[in-house]
Protein backbone atom coordinates (compact mmCIF):
# COMPACT_ATOMS: atom_id res chain seq x y z
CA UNK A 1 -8.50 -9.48 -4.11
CA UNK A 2 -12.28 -9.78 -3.04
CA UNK A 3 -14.95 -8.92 -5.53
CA UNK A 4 -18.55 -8.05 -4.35
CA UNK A 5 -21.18 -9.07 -6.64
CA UNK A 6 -23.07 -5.59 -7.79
CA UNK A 7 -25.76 -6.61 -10.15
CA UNK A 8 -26.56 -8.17 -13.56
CA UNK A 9 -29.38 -7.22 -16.06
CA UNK A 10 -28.90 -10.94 -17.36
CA UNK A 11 -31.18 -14.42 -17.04
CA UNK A 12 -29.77 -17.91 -16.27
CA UNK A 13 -26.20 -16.64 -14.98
CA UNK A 14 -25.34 -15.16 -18.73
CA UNK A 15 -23.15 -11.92 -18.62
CA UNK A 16 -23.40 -8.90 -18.41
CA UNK A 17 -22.65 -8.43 -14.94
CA UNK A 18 -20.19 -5.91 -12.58
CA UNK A 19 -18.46 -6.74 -9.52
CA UNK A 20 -16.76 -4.07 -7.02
CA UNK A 21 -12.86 -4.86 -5.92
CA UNK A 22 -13.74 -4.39 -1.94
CA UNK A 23 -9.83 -3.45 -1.28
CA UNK A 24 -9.48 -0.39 -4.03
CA UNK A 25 -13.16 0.22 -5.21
CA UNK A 26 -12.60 -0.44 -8.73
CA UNK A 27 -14.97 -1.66 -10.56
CA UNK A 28 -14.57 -5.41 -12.61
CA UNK A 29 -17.30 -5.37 -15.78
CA UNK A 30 -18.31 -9.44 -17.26
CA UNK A 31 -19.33 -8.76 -20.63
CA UNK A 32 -19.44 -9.90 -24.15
CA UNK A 33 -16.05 -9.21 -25.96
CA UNK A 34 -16.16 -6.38 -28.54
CA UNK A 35 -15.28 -7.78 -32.08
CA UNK A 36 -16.46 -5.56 -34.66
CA UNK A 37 -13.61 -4.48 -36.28
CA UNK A 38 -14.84 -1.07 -37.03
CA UNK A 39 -15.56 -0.51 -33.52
CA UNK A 40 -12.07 -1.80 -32.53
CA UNK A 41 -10.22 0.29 -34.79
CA UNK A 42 -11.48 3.73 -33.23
CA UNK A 43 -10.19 3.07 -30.05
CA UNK A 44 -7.03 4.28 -28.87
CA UNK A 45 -4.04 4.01 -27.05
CA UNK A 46 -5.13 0.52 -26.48
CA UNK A 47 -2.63 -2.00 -24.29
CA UNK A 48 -1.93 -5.64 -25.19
CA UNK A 49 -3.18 -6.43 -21.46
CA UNK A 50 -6.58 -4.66 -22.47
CA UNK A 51 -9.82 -6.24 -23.96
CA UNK A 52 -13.09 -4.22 -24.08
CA UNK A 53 -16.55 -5.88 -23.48
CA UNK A 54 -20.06 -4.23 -24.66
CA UNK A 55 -22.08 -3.47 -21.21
CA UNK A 56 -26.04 -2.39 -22.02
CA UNK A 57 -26.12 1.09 -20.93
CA UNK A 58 -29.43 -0.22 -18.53
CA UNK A 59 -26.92 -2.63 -16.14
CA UNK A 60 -24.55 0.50 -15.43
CA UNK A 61 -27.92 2.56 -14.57
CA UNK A 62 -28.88 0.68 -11.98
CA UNK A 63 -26.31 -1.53 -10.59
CA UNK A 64 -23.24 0.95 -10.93
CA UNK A 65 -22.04 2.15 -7.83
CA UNK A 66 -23.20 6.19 -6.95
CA UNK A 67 -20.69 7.61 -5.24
């Protein structure tokens, strides 16, 4: 798997940042973890293989892919 750098709204190499997977065109997110419990607990059909990471909405604006 190759990832392609996309763009961070971050100083000094501190997340957030997203990377594209060049083979599928997924999209990887680097992120704080979400740990507020009462956020947590209104998510659903959550996997054990899943975490979830808080992403400003301004680094998906302009660094998330268009098409």
């Amino acid at each position: 798997m190759t990832l392609r750098f996309l763009g961070t709204t971050s100083d000094g190499g501190d997340c957030p940042t997203l990377y594209e997977v060049v083979e599928t065109g997924d999209i990887v997110v680097q992120g704080d973890k979400l740990t507020d419990p009462e956020h947590l607990e209104q998510l659903r059909d959550v996997k054990d293989s899943e975490t979830f990471v808080v992403i400003p909405r301004d680094l998906l604006t302009r660094f998330a892919p268009k098409e």
